[in-house]
N, C-alpha and C. Protein backbone atom coordinates (compact mmCIF):
# COMPACT_ATOMS: atom_id res chain seq x y z
N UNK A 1 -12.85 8.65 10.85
CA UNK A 1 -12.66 10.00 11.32
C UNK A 1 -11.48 10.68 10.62
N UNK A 2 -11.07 10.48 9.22
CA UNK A 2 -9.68 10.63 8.52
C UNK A 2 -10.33 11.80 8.57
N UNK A 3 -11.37 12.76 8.06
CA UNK A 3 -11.81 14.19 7.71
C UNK A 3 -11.03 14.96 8.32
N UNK A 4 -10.87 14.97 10.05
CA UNK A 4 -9.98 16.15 10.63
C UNK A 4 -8.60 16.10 10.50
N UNK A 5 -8.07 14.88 10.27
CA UNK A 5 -6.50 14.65 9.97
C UNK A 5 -6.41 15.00 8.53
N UNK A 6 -7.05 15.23 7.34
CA UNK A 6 -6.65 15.09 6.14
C UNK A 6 -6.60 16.81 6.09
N UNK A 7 -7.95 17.67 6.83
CA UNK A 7 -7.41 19.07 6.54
C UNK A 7 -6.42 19.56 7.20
N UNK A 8 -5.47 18.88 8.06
CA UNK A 8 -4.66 18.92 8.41
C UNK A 8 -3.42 18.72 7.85
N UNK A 9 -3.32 18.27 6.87
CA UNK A 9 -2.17 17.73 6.54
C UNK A 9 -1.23 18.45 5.32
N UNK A 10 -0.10 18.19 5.95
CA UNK A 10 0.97 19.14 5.23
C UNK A 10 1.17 18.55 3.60
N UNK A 11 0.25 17.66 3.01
CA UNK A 11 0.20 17.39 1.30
C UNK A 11 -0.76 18.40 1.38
N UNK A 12 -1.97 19.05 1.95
CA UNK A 12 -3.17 19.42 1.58
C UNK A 12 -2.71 20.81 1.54
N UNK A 13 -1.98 20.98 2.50
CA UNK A 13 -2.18 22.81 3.48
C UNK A 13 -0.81 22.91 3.38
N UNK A 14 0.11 22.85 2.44
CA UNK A 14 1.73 23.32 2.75
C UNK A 14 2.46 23.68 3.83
N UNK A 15 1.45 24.98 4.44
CA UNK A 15 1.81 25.61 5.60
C UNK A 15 2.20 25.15 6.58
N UNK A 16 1.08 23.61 6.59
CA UNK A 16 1.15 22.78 8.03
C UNK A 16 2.49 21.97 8.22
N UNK A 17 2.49 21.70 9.20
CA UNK A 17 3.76 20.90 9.56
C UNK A 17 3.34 18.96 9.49
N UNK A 18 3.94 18.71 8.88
CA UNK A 18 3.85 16.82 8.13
C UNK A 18 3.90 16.45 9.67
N UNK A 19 2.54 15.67 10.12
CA UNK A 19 2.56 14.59 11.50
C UNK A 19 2.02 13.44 10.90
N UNK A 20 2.53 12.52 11.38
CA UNK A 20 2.18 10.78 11.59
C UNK A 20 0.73 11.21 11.62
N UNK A 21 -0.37 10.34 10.86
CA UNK A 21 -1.31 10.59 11.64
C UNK A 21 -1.33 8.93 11.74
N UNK A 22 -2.81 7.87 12.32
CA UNK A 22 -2.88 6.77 13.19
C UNK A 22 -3.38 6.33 11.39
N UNK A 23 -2.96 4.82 12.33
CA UNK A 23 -3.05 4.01 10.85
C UNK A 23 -4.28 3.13 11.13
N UNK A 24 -4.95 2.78 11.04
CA UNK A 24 -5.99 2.40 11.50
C UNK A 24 -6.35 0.90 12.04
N UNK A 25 -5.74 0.12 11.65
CA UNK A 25 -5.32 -1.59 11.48
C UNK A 25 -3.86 -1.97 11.09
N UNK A 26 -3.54 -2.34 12.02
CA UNK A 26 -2.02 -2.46 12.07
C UNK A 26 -1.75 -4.13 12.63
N UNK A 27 -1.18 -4.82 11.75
CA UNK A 27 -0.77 -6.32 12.27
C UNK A 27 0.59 -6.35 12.20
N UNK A 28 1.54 -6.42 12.97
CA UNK A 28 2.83 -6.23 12.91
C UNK A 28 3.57 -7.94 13.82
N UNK A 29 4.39 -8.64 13.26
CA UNK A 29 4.96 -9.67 13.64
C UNK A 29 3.96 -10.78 13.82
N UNK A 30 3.19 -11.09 12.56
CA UNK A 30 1.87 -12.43 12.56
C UNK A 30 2.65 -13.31 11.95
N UNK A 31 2.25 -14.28 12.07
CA UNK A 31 2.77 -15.66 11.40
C UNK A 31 1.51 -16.27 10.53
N UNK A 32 1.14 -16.64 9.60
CA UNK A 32 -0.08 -17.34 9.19
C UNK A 32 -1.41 -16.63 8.96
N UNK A 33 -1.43 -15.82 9.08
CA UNK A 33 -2.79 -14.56 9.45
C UNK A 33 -3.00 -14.61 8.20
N UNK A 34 -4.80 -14.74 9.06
CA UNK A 34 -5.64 -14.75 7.92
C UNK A 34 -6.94 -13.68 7.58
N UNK A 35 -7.01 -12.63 7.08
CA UNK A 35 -7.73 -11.54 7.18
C UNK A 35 -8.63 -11.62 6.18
N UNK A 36 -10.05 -10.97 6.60
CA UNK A 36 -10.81 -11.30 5.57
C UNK A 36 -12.53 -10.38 5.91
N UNK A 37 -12.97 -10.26 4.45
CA UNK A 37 -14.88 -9.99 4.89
C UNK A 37 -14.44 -8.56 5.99
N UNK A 38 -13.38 -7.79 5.58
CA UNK A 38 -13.82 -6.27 6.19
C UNK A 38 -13.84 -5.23 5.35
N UNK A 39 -14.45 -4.02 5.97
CA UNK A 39 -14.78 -3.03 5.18
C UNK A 39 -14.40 -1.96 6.20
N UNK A 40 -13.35 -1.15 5.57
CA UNK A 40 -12.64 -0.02 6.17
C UNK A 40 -13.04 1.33 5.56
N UNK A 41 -13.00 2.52 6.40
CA UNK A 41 -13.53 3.34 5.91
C UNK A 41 -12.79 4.56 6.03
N UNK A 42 -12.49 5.62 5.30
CA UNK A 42 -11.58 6.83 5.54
C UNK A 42 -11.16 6.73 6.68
N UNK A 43 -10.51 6.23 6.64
CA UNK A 43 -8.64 5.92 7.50
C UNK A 43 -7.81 7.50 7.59
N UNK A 44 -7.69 7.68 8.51
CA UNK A 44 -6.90 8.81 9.04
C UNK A 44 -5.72 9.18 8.07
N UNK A 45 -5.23 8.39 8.06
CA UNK A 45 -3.77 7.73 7.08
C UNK A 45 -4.08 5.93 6.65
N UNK A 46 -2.95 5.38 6.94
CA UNK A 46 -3.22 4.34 5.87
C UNK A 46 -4.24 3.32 6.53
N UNK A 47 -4.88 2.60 5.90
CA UNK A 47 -5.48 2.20 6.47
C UNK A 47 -5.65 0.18 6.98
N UNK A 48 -4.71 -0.27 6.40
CA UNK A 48 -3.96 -1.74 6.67
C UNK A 48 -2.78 -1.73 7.03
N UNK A 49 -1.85 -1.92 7.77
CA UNK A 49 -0.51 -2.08 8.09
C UNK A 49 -0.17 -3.34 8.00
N UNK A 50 0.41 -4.27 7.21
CA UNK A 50 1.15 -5.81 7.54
C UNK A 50 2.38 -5.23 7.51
N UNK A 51 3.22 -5.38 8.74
CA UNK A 51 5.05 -5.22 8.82
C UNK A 51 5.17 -6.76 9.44
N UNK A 52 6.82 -6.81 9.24
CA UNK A 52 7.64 -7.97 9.96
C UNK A 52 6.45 -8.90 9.89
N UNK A 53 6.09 -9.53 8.99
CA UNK A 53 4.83 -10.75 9.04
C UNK A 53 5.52 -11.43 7.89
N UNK A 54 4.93 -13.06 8.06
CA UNK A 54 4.80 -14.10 7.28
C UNK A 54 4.06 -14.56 6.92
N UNK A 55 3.22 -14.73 5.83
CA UNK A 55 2.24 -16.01 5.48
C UNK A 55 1.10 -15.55 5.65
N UNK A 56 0.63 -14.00 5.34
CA UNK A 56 -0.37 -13.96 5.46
C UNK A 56 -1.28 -13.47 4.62
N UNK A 57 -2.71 -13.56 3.98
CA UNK A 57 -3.75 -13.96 3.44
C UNK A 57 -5.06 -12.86 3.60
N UNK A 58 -4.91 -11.71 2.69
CA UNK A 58 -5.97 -10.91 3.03
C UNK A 58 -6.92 -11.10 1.78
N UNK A 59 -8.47 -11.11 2.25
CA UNK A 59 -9.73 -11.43 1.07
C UNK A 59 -10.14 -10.65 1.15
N UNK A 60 -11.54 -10.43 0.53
CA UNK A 60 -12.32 -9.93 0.30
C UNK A 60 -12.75 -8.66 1.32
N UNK A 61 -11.43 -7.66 1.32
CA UNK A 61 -11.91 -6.13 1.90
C UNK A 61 -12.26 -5.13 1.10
N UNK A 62 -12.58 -4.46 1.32
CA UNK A 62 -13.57 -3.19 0.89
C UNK A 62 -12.48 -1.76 1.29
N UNK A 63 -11.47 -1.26 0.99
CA UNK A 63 -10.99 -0.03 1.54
C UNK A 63 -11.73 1.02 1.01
N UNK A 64 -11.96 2.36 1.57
CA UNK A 64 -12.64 2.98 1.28
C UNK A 64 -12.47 4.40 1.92
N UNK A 65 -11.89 5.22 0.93
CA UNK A 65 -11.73 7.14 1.01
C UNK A 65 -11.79 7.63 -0.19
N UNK A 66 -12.18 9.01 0.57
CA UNK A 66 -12.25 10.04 -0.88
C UNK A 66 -11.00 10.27 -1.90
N UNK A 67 -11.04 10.36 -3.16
CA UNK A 67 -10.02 10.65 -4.37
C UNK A 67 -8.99 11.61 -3.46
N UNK A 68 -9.52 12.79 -2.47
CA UNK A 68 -8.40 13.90 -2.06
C UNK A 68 -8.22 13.85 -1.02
N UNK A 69 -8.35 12.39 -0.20
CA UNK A 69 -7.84 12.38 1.02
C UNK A 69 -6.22 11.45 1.04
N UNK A 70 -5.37 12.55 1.53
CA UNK A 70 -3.78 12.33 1.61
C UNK A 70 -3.47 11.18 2.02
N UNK A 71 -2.28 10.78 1.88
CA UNK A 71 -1.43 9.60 2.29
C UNK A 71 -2.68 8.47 2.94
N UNK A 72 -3.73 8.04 2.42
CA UNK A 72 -4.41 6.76 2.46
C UNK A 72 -4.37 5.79 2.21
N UNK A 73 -2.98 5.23 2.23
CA UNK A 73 -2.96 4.28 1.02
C UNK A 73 -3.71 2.91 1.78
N UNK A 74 -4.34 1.98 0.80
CA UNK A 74 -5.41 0.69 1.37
C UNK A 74 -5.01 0.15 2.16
N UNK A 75 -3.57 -1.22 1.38
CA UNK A 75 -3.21 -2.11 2.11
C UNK A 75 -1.64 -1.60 1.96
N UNK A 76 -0.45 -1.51 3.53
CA UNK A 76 0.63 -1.35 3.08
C UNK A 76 1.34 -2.05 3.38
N UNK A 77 2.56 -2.65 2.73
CA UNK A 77 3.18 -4.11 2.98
C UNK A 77 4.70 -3.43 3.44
N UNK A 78 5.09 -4.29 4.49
CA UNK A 78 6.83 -3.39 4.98
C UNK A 78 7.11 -4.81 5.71
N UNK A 79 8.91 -4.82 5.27
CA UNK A 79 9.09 -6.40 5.89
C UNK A 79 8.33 -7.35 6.22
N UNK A 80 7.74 -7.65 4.79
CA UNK A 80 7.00 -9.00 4.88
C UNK A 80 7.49 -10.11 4.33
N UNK A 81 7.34 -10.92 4.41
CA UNK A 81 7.57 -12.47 3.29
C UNK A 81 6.28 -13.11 2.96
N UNK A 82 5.63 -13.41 2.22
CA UNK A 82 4.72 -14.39 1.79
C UNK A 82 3.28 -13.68 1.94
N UNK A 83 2.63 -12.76 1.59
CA UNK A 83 1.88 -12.09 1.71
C UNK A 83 0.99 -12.33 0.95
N UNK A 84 -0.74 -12.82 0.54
CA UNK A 84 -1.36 -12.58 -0.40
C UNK A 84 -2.34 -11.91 -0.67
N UNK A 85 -2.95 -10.83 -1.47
CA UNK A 85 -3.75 -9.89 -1.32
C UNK A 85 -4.91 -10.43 -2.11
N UNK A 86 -6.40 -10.93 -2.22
CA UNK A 86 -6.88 -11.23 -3.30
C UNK A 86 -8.27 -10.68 -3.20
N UNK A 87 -8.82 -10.25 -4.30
CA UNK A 87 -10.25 -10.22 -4.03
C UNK A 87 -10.95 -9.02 -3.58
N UNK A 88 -9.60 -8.02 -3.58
CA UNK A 88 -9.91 -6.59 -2.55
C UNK A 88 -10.50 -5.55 -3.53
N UNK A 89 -11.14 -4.70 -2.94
CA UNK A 89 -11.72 -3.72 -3.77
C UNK A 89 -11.34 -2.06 -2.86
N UNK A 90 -10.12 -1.23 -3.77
CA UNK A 90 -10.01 -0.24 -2.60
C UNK A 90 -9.97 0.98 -3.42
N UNK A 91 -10.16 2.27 -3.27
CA UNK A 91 -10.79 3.40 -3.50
C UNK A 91 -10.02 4.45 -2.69
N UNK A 92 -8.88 4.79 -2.81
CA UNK A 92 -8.43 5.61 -1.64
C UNK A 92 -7.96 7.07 -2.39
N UNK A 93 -7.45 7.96 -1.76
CA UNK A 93 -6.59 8.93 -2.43
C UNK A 93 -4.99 8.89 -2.43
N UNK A 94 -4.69 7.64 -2.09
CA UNK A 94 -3.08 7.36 -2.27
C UNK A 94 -3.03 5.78 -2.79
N UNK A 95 -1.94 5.10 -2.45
CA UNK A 95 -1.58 3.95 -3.07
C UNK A 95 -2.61 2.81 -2.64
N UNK A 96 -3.34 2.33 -3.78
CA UNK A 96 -4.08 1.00 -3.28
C UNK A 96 -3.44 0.10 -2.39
N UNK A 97 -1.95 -0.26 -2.91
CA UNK A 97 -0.98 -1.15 -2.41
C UNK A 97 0.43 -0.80 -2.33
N UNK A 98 0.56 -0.40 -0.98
CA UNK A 98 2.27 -0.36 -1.24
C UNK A 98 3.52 -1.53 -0.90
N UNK A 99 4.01 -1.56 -1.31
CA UNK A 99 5.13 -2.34 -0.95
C UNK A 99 6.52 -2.04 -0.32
N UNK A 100 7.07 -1.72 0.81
CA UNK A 100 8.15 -1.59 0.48
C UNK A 100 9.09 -2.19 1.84
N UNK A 101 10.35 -1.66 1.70
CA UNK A 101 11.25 -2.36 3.11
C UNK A 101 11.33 -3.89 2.86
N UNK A 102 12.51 -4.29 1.78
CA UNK A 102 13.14 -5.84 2.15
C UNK A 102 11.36 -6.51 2.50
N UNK A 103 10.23 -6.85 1.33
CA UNK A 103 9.22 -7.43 1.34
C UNK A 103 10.00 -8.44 0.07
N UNK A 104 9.24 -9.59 0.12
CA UNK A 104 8.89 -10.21 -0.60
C UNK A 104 8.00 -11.46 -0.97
N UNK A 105 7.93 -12.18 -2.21
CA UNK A 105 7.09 -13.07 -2.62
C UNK A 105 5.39 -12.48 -2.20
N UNK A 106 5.49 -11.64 -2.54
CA UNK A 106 3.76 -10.30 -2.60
C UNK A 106 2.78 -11.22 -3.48
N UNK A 107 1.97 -11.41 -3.61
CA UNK A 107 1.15 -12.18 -4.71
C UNK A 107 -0.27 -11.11 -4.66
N UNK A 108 -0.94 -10.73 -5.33
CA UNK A 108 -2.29 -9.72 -5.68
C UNK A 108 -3.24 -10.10 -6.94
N UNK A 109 -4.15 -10.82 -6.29
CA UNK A 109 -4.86 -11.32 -7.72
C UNK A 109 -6.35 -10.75 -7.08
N UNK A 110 -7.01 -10.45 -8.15
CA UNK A 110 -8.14 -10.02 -8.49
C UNK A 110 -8.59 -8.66 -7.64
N UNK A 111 -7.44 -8.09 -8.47
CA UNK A 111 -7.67 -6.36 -7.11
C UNK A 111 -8.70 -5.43 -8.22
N UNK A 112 -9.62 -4.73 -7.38
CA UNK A 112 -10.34 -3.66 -8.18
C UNK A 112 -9.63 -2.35 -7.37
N UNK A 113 -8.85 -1.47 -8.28
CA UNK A 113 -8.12 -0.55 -7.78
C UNK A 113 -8.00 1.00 -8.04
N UNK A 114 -8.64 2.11 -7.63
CA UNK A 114 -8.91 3.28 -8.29
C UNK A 114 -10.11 4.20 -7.72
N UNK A 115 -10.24 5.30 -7.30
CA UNK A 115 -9.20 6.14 -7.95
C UNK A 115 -7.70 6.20 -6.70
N UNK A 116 -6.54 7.16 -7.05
CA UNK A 116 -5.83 7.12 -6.31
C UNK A 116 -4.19 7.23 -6.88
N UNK A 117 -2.97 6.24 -6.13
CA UNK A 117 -1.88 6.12 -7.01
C UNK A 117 -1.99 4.97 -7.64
N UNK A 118 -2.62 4.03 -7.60
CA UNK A 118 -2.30 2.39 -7.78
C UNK A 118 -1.44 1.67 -7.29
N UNK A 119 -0.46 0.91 -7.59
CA UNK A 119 -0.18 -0.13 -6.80
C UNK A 119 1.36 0.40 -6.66
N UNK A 120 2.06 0.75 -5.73
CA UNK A 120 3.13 1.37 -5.47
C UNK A 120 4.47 0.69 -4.68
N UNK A 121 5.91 -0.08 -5.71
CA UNK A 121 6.77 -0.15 -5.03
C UNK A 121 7.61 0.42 -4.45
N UNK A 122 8.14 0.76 -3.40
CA UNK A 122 8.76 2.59 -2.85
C UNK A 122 8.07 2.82 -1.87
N UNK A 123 8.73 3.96 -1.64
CA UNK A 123 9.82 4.26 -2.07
C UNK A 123 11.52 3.53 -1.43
N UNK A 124 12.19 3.25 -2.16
CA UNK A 124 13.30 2.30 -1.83
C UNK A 124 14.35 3.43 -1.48
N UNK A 125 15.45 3.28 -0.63
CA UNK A 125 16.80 3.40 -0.63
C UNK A 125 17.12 4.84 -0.65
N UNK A 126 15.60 5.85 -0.15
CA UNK A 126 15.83 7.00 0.59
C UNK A 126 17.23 6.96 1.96
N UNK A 127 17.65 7.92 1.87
CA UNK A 127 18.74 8.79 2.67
C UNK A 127 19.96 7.35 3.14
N UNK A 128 19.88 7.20 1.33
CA UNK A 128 21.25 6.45 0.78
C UNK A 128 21.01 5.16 1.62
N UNK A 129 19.82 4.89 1.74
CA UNK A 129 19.69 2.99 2.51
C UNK A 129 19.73 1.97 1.72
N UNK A 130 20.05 0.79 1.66
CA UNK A 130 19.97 -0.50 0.71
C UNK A 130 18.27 -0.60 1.50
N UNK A 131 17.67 -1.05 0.35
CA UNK A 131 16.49 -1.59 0.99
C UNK A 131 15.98 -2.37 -0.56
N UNK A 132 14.87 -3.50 -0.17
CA UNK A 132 15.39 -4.14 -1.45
C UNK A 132 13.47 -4.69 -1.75
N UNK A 133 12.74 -5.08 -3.07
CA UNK A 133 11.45 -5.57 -2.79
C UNK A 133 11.52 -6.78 -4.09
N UNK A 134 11.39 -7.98 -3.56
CA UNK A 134 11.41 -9.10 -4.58
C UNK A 134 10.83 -9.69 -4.81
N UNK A 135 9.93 -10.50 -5.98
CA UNK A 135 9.17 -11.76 -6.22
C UNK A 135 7.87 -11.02 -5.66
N UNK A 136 7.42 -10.07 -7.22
CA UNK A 136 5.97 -9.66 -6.69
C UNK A 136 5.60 -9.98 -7.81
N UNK A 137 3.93 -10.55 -7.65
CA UNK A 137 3.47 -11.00 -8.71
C UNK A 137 1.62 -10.18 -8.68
N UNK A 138 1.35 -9.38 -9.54
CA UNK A 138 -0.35 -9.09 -9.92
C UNK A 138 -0.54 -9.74 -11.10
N UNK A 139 -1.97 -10.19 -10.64
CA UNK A 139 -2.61 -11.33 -11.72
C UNK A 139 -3.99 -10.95 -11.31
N UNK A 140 -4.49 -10.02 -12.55
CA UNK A 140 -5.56 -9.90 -12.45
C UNK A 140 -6.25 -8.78 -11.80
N UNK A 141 -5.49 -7.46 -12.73
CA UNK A 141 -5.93 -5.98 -11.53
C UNK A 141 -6.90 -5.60 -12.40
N UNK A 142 -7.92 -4.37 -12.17
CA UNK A 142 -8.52 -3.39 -12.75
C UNK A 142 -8.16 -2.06 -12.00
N UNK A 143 -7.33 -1.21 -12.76
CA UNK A 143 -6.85 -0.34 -12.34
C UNK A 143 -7.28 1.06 -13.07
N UNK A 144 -8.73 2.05 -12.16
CA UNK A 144 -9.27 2.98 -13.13
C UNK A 144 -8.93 4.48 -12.10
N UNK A 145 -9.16 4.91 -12.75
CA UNK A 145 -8.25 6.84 -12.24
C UNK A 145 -7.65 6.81 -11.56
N UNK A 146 -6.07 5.75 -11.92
CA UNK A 146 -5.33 5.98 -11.16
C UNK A 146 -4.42 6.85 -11.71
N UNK A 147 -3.36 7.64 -10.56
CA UNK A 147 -2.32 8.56 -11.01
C UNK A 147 -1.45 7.87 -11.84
N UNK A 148 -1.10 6.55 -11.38
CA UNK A 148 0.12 6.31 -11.83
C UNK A 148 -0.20 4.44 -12.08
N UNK A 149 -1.08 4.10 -11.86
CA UNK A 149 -0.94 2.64 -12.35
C UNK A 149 -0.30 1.84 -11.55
N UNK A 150 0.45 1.07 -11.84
CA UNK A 150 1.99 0.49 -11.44
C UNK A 150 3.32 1.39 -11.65
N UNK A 151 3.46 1.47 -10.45
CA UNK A 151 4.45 2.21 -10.59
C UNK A 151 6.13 1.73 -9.39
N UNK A 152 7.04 1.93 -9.86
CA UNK A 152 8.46 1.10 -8.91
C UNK A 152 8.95 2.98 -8.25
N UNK A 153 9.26 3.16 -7.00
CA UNK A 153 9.75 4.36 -6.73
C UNK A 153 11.09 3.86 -6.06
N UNK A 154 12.13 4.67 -6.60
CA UNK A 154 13.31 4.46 -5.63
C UNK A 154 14.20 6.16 -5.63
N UNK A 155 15.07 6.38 -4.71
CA UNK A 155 15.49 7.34 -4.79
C UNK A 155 16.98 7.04 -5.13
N UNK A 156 17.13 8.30 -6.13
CA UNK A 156 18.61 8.30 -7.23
C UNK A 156 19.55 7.88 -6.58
N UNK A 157 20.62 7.03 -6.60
CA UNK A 157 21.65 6.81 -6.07
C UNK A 157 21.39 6.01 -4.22
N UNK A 158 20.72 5.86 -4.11
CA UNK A 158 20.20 5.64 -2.74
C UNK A 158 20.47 4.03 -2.62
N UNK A 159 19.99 3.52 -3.54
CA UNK A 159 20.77 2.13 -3.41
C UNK A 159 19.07 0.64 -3.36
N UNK A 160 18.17 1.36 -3.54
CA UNK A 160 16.85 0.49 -3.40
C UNK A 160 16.91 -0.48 -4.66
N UNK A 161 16.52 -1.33 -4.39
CA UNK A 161 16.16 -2.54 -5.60
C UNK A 161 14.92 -3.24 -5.53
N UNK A 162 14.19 -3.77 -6.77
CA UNK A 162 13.07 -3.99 -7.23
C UNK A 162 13.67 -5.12 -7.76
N UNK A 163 13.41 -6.69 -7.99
CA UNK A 163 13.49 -7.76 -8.98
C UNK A 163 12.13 -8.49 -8.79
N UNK A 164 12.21 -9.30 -9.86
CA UNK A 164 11.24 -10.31 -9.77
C UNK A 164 9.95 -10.08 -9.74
N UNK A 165 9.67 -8.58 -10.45
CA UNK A 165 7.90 -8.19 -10.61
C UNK A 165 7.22 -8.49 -12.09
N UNK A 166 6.50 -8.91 -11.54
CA UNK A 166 5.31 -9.66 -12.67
C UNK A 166 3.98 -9.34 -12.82
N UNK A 167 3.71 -8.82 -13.85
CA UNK A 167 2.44 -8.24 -14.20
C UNK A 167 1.72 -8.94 -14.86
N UNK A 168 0.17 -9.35 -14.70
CA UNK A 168 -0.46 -10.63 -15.90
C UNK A 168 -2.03 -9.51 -15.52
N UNK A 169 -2.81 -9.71 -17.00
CA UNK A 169 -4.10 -9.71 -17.10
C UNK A 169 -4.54 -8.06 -16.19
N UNK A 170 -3.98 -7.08 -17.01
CA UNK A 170 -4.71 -5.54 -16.36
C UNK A 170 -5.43 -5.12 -17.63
């Protein structure tokens, strides 16, 4: 049901005023989780949430929105540790994958990714915060009409950090 939230939204319509809209799947504080064999469909806004999680293991999903539907991004990663993405195929109008908020050891192999932003670290260390994303590794993307590919976002002077990213086989 993303259709009525997206003409809504203050990327689309300037005029409008920027609201939260619902994220559609949200796993917040899992240990071991193991996700797999779903198929999501125009997501309001984003449409995977993993926060504050460990150890967990997403396969073979299907994300799925139009090229001009706003802030969609597939899968989004925020204070995680040990996360692995593999096998996913996502299509959105924002970031296939984001990363951000003190995540690390990310692993993403065999992503089909596009159209959209592609795979997005950021944004870091907005309104002057330390915030930090480490030990990410893609192995094995196909990344087609995307805006930006791979891309690291941090804001000037703000204090965000990126180490330990590794790119193999795009």
């Amino acid at each position: 049901m993303g259709h009525n939230w997206w003409s809504r939204s203050c990327k689309t319509t300037p005029n409008h005023a920027c609201e939260a809209a619902p994220t559609a799947v949200t796993f917040h504080r899992c240990f071991h989780l193991r996700v797999k064999d779903l198929k999501l469909l125009n997501s309001q806004q984003i449409h995977v949430a993993i926060t504050s999680s460990r150890n967990v293991i997403t396969s073979n999903l299907r994300v799925l929105a139009p090229a001009f539907s706003p802030n969609t991004d597939g899968i989004h990663i925020g204070a995680s540790k040990g996360v692995e993405v593999k096998d996913c195929l996502i299509q959105t109008g924002d970031d296939c994958i984001s990363i951000v908020t003190n995540s690390s050891k990310i692993r993403i192999t065999n992503l089909s990714c596009g159209p959209g932003h592609g795979i997005s670290i950021g944004s870091l260390g907005k309104f002057n915060t330390w915030e930090k994303v480490q030990d990410v590794t893609v192995d094995g993307a196909f990344l087609y009409r995307t805006g930006n590919g791979v891309r690291i976002k941090t804001w000037q002077g703000g204090g965000g950090f990126a180490s330990d990213i590794t790119f193999r086989k795009f």
